[in-house]
PDB file of N, CA and C in Angstrom:
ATOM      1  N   UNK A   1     235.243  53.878 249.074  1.00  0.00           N
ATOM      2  CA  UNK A   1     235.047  52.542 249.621  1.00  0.00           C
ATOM      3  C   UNK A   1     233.918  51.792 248.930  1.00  0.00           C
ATOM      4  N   UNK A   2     233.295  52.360 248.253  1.00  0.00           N
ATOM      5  CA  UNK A   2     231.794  52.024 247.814  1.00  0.00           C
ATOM      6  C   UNK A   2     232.509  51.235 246.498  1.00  0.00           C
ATOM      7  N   UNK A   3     233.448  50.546 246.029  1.00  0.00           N
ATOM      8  CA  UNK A   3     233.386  49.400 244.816  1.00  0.00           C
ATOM      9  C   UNK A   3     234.301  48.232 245.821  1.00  0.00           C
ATOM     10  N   UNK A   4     234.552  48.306 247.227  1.00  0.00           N
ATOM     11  CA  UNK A   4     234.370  47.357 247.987  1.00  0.00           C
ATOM     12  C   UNK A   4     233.181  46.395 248.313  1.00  0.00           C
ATOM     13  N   UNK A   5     232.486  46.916 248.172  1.00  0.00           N
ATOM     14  CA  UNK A   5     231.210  46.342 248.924  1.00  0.00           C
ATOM     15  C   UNK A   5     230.066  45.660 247.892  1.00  0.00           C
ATOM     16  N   UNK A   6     230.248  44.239 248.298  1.00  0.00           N
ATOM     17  CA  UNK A   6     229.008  43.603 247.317  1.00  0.00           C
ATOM     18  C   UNK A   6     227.715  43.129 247.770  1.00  0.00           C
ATOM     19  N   UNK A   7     226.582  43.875 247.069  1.00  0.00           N
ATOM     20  CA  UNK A   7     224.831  43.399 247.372  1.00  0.00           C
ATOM     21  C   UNK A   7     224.299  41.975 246.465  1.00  0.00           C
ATOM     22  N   UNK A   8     224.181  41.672 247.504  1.00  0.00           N
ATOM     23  CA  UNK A   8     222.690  40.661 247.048  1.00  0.00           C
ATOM     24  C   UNK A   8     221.686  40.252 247.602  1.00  0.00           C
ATOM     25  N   UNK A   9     220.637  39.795 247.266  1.00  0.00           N
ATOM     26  CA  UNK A   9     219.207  39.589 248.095  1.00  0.00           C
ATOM     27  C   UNK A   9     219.213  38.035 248.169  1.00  0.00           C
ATOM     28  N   UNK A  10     219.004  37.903 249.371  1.00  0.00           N
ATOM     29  CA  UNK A  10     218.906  36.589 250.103  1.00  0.00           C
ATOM     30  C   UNK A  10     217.011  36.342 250.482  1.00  0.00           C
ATOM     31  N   UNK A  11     216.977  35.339 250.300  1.00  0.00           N
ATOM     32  CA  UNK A  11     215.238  34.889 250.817  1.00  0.00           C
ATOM     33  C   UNK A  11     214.993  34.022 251.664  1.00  0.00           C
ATOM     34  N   UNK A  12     214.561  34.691 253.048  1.00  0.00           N
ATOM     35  CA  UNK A  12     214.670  33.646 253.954  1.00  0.00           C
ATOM     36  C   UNK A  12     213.239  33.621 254.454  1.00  0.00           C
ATOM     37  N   UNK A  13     212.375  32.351 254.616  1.00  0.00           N
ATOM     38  CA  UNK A  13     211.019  32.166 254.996  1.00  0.00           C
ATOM     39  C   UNK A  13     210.362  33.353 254.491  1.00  0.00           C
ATOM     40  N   UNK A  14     210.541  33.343 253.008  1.00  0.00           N
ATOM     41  CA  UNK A  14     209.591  34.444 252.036  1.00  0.00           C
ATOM     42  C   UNK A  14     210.244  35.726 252.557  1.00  0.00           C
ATOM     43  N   UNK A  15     211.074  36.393 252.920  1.00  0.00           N
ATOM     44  CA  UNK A  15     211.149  37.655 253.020  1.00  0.00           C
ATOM     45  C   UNK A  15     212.533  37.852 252.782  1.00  0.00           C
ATOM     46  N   UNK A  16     212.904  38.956 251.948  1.00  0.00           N
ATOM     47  CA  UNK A  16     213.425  39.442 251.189  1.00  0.00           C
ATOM     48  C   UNK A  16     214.833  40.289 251.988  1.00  0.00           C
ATOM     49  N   UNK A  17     216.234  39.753 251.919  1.00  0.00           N
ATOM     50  CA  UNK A  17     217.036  40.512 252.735  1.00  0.00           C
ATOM     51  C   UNK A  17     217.991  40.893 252.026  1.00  0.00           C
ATOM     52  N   UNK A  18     218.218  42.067 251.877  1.00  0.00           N
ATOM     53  CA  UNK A  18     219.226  43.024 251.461  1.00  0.00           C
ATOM     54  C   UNK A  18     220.772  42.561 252.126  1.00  0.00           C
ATOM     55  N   UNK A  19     222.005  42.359 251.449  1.00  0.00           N
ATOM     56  CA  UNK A  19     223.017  41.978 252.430  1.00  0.00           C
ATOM     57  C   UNK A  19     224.457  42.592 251.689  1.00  0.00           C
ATOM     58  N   UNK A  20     224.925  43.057 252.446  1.00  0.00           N
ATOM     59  CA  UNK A  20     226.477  44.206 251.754  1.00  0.00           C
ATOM     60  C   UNK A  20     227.155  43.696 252.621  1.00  0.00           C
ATOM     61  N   UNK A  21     228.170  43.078 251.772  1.00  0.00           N
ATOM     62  CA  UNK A  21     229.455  43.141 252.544  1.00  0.00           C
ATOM     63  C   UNK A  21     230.620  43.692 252.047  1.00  0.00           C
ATOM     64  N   UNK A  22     231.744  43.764 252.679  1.00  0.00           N
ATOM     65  CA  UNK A  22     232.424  44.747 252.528  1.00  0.00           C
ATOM     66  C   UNK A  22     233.738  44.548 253.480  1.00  0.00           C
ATOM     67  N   UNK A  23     234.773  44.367 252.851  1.00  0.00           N
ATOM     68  CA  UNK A  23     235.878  44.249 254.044  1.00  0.00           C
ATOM     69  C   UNK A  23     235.795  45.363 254.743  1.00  0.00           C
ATOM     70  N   UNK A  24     236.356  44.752 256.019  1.00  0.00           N
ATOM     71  CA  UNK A  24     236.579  45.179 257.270  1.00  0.00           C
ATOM     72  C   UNK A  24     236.656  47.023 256.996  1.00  0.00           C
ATOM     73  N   UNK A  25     236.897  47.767 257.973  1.00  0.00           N
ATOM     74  CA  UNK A  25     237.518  48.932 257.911  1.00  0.00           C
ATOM     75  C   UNK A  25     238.889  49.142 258.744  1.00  0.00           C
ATOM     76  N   UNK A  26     239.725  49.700 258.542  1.00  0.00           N
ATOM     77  CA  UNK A  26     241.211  49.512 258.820  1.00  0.00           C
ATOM     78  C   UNK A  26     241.065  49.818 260.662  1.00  0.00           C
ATOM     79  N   UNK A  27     240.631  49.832 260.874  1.00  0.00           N
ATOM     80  CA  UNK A  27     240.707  50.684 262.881  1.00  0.00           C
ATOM     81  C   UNK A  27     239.373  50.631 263.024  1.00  0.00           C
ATOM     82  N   UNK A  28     239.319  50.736 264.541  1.00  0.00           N
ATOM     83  CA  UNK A  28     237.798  51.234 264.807  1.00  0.00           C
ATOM     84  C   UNK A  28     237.115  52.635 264.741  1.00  0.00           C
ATOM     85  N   UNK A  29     238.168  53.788 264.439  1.00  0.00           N
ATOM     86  CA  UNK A  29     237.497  54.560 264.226  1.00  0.00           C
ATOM     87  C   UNK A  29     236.442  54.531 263.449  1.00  0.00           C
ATOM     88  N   UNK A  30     236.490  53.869 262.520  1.00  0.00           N
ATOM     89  CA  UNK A  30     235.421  54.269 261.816  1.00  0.00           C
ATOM     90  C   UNK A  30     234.280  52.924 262.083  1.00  0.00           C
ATOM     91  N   UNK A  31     234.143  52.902 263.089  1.00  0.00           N
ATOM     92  CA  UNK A  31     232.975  52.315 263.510  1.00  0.00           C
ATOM     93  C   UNK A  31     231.769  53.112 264.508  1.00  0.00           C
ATOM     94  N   UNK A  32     231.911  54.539 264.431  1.00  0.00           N
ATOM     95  CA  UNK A  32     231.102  55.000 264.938  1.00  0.00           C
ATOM     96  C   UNK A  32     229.769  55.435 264.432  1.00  0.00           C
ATOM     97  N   UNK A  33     229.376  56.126 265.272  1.00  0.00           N
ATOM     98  CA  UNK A  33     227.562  55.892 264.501  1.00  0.00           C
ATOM     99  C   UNK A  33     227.730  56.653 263.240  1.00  0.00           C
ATOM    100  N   UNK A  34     227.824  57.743 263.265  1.00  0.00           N
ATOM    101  CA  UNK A  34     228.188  58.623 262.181  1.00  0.00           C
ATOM    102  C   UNK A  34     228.730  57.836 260.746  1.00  0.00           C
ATOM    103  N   UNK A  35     229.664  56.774 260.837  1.00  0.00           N
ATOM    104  CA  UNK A  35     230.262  55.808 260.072  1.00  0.00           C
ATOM    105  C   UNK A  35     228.979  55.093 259.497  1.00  0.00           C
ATOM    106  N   UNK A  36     228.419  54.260 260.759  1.00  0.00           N
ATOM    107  CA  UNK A  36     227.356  53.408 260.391  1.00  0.00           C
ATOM    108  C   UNK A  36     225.812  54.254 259.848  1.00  0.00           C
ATOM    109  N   UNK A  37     225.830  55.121 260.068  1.00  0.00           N
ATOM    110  CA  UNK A  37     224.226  56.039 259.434  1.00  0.00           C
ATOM    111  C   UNK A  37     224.593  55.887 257.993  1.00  0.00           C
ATOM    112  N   UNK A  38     226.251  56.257 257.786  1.00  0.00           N
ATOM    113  CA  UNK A  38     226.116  56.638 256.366  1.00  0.00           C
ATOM    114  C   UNK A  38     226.636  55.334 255.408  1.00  0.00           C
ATOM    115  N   UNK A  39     226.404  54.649 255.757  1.00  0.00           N
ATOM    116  CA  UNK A  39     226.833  53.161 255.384  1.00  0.00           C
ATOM    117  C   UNK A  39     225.275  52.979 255.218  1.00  0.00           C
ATOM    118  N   UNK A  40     224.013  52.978 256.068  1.00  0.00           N
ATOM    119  CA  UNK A  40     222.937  52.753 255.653  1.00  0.00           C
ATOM    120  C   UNK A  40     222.104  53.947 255.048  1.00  0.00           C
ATOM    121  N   UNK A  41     222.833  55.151 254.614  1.00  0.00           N
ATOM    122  CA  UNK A  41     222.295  56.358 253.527  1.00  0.00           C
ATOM    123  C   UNK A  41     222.942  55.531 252.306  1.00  0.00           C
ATOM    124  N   UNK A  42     223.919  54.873 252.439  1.00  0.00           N
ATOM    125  CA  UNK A  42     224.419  54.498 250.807  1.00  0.00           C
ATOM    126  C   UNK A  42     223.266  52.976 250.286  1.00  0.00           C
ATOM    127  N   UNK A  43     223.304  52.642 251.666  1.00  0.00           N
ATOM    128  CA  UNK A  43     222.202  51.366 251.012  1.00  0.00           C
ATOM    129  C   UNK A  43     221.025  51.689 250.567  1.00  0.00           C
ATOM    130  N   UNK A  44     220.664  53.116 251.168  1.00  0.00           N
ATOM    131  CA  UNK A  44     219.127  53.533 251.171  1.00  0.00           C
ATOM    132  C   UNK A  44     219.379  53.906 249.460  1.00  0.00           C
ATOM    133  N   UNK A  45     219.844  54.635 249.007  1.00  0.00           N
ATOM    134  CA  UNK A  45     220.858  55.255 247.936  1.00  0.00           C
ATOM    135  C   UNK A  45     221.067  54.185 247.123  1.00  0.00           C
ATOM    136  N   UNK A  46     221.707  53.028 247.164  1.00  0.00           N
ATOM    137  CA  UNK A  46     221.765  52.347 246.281  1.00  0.00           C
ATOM    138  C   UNK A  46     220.582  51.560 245.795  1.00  0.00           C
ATOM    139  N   UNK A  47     219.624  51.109 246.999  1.00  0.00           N
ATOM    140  CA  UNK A  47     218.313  50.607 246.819  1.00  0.00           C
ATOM    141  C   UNK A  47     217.024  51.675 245.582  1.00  0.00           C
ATOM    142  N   UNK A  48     217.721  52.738 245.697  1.00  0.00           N
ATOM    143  CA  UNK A  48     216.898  53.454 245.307  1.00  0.00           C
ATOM    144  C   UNK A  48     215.298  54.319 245.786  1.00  0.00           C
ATOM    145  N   UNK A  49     215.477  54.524 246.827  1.00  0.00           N
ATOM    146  CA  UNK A  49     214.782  54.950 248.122  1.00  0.00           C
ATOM    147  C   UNK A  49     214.628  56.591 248.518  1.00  0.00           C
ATOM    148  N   UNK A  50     214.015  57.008 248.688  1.00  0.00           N
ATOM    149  CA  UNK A  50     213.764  57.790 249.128  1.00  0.00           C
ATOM    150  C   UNK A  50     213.890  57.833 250.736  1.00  0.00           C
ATOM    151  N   UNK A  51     212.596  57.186 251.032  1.00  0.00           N
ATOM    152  CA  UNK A  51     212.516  56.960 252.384  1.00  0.00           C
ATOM    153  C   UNK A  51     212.022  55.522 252.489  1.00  0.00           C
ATOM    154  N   UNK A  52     212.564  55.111 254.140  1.00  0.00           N
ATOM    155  CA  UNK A  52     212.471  53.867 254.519  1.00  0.00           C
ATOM    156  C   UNK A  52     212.144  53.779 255.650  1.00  0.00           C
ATOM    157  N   UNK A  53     211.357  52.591 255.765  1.00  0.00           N
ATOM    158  CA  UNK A  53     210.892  52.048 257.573  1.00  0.00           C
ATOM    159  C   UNK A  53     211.778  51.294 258.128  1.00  0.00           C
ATOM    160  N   UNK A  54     212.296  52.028 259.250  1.00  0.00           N
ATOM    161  CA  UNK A  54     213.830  51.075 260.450  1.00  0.00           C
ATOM    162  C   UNK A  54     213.086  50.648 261.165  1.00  0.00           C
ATOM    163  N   UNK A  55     213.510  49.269 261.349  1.00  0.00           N
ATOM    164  CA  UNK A  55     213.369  48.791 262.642  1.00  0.00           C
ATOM    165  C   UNK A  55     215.022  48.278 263.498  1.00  0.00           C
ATOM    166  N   UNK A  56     215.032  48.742 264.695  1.00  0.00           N
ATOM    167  CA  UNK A  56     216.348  48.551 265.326  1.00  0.00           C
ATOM    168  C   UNK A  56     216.079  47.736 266.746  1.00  0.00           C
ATOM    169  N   UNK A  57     216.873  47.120 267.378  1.00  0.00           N
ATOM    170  CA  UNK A  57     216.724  46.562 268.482  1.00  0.00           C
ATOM    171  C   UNK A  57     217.847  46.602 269.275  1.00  0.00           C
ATOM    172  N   UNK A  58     217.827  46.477 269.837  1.00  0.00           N
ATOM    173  CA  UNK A  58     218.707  46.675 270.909  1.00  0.00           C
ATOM    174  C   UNK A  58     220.058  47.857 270.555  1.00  0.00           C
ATOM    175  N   UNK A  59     221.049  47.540 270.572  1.00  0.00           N
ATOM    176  CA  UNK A  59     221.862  48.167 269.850  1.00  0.00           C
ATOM    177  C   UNK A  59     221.644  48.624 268.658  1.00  0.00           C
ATOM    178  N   UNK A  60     221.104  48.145 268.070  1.00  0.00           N
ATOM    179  CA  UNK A  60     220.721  48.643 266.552  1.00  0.00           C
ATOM    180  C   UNK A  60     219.682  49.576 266.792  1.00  0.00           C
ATOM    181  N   UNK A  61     218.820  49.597 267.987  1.00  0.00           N
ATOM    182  CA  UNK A  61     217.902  50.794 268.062  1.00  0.00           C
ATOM    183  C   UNK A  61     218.507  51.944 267.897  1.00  0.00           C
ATOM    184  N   UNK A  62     219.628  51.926 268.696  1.00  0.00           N
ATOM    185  CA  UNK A  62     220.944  53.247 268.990  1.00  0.00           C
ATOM    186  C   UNK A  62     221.037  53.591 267.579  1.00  0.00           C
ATOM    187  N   UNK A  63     221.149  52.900 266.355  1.00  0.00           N
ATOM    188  CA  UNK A  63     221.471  52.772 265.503  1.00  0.00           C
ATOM    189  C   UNK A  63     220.092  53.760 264.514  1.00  0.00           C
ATOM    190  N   UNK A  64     219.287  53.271 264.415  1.00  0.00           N
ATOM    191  CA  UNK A  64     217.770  54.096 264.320  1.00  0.00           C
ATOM    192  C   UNK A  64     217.792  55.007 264.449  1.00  0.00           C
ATOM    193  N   UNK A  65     217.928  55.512 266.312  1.00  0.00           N
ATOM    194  CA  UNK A  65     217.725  56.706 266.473  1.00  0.00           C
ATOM    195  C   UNK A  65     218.996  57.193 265.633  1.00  0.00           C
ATOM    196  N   UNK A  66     220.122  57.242 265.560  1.00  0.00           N
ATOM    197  CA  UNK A  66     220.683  58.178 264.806  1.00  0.00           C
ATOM    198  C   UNK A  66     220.813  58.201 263.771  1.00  0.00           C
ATOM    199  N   UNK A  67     220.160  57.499 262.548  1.00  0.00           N
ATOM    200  CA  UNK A  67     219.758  57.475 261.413  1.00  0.00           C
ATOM    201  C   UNK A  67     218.675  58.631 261.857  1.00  0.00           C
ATOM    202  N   UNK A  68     217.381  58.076 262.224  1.00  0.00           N
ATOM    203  CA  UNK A  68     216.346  59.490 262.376  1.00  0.00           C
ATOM    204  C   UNK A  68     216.529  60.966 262.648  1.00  0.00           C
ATOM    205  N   UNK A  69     217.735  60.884 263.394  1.00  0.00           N
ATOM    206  CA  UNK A  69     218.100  62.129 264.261  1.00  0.00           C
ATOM    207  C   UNK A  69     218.648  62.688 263.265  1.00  0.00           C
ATOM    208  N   UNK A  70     219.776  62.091 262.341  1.00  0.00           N
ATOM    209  CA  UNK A  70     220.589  62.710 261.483  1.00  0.00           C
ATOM    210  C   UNK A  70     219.751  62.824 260.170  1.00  0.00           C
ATOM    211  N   UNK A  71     218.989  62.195 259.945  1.00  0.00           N
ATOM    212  CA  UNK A  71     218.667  62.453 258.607  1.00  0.00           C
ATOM    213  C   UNK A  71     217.125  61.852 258.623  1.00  0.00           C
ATOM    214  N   UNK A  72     216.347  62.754 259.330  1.00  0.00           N
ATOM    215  CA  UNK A  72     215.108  62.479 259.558  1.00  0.00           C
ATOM    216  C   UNK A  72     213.764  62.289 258.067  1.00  0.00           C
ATOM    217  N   UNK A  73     214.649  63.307 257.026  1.00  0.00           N
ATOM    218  CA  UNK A  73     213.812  63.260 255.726  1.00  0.00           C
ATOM    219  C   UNK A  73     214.003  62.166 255.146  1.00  0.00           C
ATOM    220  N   UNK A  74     214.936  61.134 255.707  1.00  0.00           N
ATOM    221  CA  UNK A  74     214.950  59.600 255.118  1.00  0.00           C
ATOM    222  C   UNK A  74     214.501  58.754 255.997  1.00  0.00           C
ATOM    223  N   UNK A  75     213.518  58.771 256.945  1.00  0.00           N
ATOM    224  CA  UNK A  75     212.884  57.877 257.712  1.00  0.00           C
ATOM    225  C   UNK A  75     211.385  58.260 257.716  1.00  0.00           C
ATOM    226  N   UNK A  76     210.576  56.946 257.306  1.00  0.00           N
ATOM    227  CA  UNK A  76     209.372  57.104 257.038  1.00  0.00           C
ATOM    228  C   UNK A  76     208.716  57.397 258.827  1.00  0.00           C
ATOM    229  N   UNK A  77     209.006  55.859 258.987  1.00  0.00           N
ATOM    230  CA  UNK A  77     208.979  55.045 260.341  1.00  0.00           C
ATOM    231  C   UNK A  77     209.833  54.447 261.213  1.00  0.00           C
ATOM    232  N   UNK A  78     210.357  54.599 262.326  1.00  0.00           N
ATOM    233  CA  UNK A  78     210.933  54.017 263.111  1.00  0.00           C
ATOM    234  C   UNK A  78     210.731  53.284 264.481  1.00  0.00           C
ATOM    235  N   UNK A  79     211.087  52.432 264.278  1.00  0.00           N
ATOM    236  CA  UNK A  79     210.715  51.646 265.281  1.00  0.00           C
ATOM    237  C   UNK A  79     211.863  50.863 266.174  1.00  0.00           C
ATOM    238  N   UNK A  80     211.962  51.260 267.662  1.00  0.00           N
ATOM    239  CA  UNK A  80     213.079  50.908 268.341  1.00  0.00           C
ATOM    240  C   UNK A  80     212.300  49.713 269.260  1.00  0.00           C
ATOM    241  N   UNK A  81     212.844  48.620 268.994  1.00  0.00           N
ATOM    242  CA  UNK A  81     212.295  47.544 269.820  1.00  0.00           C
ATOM    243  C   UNK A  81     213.520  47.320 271.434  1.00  0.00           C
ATOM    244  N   UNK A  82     213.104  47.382 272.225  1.00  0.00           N
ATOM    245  CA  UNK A  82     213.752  47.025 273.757  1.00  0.00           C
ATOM    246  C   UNK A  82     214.317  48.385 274.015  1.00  0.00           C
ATOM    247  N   UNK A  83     214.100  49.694 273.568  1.00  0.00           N
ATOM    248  CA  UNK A  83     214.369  50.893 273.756  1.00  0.00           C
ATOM    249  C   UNK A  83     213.724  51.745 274.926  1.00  0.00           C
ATOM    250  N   UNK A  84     212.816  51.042 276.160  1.00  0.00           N
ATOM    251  CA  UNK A  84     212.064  51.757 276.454  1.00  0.00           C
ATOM    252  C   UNK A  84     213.138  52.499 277.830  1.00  0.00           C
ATOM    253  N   UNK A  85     214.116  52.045 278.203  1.00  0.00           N
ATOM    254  CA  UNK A  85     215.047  52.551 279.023  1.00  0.00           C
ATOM    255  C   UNK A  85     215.828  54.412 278.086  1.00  0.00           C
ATOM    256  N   UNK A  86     215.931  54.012 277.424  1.00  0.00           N
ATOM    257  CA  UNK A  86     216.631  55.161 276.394  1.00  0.00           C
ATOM    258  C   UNK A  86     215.777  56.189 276.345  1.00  0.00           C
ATOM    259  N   UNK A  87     214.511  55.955 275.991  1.00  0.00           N
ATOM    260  CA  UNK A  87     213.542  56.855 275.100  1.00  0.00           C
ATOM    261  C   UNK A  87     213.077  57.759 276.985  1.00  0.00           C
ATOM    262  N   UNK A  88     213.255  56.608 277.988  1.00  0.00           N
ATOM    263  CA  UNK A  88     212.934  57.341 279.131  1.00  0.00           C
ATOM    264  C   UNK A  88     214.176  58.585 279.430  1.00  0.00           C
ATOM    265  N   UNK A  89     215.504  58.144 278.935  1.00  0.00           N
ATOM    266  CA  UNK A  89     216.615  58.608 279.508  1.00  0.00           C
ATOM    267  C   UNK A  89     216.544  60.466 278.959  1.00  0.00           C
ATOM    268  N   UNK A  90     216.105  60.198 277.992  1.00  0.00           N
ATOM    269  CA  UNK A  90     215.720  60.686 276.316  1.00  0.00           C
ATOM    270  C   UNK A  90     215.226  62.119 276.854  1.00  0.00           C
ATOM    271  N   UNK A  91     213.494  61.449 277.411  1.00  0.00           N
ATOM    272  CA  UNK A  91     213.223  62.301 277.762  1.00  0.00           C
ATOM    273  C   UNK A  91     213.276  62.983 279.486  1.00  0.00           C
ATOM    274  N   UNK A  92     214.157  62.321 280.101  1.00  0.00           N
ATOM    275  CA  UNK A  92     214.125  62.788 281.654  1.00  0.00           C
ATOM    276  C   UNK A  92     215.711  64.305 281.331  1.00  0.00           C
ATOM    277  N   UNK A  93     216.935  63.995 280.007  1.00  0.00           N
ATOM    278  CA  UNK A  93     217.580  64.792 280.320  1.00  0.00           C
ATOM    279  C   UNK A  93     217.624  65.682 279.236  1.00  0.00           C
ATOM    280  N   UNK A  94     216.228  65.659 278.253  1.00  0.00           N
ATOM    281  CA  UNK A  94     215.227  66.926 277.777  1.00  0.00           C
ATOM    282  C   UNK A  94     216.306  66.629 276.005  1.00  0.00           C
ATOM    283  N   UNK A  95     215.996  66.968 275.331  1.00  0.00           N
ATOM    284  CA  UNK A  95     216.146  67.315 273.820  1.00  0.00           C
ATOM    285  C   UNK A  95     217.411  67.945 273.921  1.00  0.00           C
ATOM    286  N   UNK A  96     217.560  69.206 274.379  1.00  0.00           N
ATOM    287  CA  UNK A  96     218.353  69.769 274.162  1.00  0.00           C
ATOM    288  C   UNK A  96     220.306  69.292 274.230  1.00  0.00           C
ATOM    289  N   UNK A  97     219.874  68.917 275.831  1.00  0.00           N
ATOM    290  CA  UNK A  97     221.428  67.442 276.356  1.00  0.00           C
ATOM    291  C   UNK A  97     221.245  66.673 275.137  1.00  0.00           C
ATOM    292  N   UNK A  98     220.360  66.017 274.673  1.00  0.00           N
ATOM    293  CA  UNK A  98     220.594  64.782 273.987  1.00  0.00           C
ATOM    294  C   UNK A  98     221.229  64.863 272.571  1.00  0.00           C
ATOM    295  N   UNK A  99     220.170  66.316 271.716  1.00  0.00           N
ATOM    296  CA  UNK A  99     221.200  66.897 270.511  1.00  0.00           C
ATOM    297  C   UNK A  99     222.438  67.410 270.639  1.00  0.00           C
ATOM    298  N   UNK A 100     222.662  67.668 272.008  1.00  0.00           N
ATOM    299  CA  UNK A 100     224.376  68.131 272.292  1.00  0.00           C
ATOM    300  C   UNK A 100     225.028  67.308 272.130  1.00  0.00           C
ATOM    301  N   UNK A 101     225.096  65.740 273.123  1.00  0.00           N
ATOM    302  CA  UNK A 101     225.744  64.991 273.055  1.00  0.00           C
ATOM    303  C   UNK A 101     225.696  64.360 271.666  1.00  0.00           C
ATOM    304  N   UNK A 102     224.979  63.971 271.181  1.00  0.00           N
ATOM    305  CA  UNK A 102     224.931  63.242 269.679  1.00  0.00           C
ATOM    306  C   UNK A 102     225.699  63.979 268.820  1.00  0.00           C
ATOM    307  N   UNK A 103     225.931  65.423 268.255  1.00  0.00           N
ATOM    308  CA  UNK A 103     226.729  66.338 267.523  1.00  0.00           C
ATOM    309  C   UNK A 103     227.877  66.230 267.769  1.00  0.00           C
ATOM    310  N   UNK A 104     228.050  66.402 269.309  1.00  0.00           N
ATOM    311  CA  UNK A 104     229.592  66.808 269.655  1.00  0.00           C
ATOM    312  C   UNK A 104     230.330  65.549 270.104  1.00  0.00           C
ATOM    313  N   UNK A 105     229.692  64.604 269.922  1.00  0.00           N
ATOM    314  CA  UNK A 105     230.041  63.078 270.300  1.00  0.00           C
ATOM    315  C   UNK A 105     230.934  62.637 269.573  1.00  0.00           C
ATOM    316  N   UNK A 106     232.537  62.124 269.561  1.00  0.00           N
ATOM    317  CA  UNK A 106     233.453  61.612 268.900  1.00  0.00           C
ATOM    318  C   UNK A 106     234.419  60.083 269.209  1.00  0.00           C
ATOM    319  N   UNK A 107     233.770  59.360 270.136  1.00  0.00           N
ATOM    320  CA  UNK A 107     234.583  58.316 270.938  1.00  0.00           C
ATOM    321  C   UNK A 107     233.665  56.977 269.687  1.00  0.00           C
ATOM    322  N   UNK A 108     234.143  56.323 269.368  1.00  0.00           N
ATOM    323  CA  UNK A 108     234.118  55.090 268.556  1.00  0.00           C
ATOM    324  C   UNK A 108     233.441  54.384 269.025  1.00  0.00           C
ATOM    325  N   UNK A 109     232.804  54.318 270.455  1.00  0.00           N
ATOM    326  CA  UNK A 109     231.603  53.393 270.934  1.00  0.00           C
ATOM    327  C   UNK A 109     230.839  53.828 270.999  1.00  0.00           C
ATOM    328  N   UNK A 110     229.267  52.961 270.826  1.00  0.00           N
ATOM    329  CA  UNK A 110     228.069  53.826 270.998  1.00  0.00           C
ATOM    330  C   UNK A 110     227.912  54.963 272.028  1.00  0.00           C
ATOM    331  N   UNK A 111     227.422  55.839 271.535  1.00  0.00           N
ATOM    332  CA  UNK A 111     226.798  57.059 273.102  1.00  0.00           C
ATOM    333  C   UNK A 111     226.040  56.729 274.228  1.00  0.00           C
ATOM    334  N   UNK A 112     226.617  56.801 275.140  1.00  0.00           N
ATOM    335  CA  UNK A 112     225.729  56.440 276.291  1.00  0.00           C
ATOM    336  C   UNK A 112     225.509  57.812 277.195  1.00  0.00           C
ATOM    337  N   UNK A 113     224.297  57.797 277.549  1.00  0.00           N
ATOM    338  CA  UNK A 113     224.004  58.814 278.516  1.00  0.00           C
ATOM    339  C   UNK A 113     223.550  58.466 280.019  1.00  0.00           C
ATOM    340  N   UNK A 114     224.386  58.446 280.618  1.00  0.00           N
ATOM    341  CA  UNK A 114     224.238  57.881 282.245  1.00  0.00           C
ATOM    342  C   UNK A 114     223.407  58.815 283.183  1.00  0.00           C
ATOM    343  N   UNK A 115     222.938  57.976 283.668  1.00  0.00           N
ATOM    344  CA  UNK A 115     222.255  57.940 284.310  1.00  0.00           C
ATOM    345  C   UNK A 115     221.699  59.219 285.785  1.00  0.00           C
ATOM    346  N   UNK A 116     223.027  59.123 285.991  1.00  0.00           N
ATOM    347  CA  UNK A 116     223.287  60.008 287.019  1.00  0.00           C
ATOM    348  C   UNK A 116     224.424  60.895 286.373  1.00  0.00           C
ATOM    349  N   UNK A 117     224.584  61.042 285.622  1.00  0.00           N
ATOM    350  CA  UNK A 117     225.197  62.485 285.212  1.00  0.00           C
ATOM    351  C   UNK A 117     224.447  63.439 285.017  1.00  0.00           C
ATOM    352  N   UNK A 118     223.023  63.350 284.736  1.00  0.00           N
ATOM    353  CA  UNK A 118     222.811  64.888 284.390  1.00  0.00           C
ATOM    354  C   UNK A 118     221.385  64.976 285.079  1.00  0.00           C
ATOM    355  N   UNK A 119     221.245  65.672 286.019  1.00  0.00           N
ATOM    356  CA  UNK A 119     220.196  66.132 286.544  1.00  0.00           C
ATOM    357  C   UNK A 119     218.666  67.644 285.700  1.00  0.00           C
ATOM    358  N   UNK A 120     218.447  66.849 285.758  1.00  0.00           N
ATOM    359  CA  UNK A 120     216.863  67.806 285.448  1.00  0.00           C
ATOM    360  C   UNK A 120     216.913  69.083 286.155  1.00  0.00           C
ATOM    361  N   UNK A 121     216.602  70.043 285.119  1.00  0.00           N
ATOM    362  CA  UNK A 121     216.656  71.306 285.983  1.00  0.00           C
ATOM    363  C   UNK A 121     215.016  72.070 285.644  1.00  0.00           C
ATOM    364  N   UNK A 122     214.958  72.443 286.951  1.00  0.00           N
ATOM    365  CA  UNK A 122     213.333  73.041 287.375  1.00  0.00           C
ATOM    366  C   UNK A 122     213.513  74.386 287.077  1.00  0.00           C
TER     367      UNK A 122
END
């Protein structure tokens, strides 16, 4: 898919924006995070990067964390802006739930972890 997709740098109020586009993808499968991490490993990759500072927001935080999660030796810094509901969820149903669900996770919309599904165990 990668001689689909064309870069150029745009300058908006002095700062410098990276922009790929790329037709569509045929279904939504492949709009899941897993899809989208490695869509921004190829930009990191094509930029010539090692490592990079994310910033994500809202949905795009979702987006962050699983860039970090998955491929943590390519994130300098991350920064999830309006995340503070998540990062609580994060840690009330412990590390372990959360790397489960993220691995074994296969549905085409972001992951959500509710609320009242999983109770804390003492």
């Amino acid at each position: 898919m990668e001689e689909m997709v064309e870069h150029k740098m745009v300058s908006v109020n002095g700062i410098n924006i990276h922009i790929a586009e790329k037709d569509a993808p045929p279904s939504a499968e492949y709009y899941t995070s897993l899809h989208i991490v490695d869509d921004i490993l190829a930009l990191i990759d094509h930029l010539g990067h090692d490592q990079v500072s994310v910033v994500g927001h809202d949905w795009g935080g979702i987006i962050a964390w699983c860039l970090s999660l998955f491929q943590p030796d390519r994130v300098k810094v991350l920064v999830a802006l309006r995340a503070q509901e998540m990062e609580a969820e994060f840690a009330r149903v412990g590390t372990k739930t959360v790397l489960k669900e993220f691995l074994t996770y296969r549905d085409p919309v972001p992951l959500m972890i509710p609320r009242k599904r999983y109770r804390l165990l003492h």
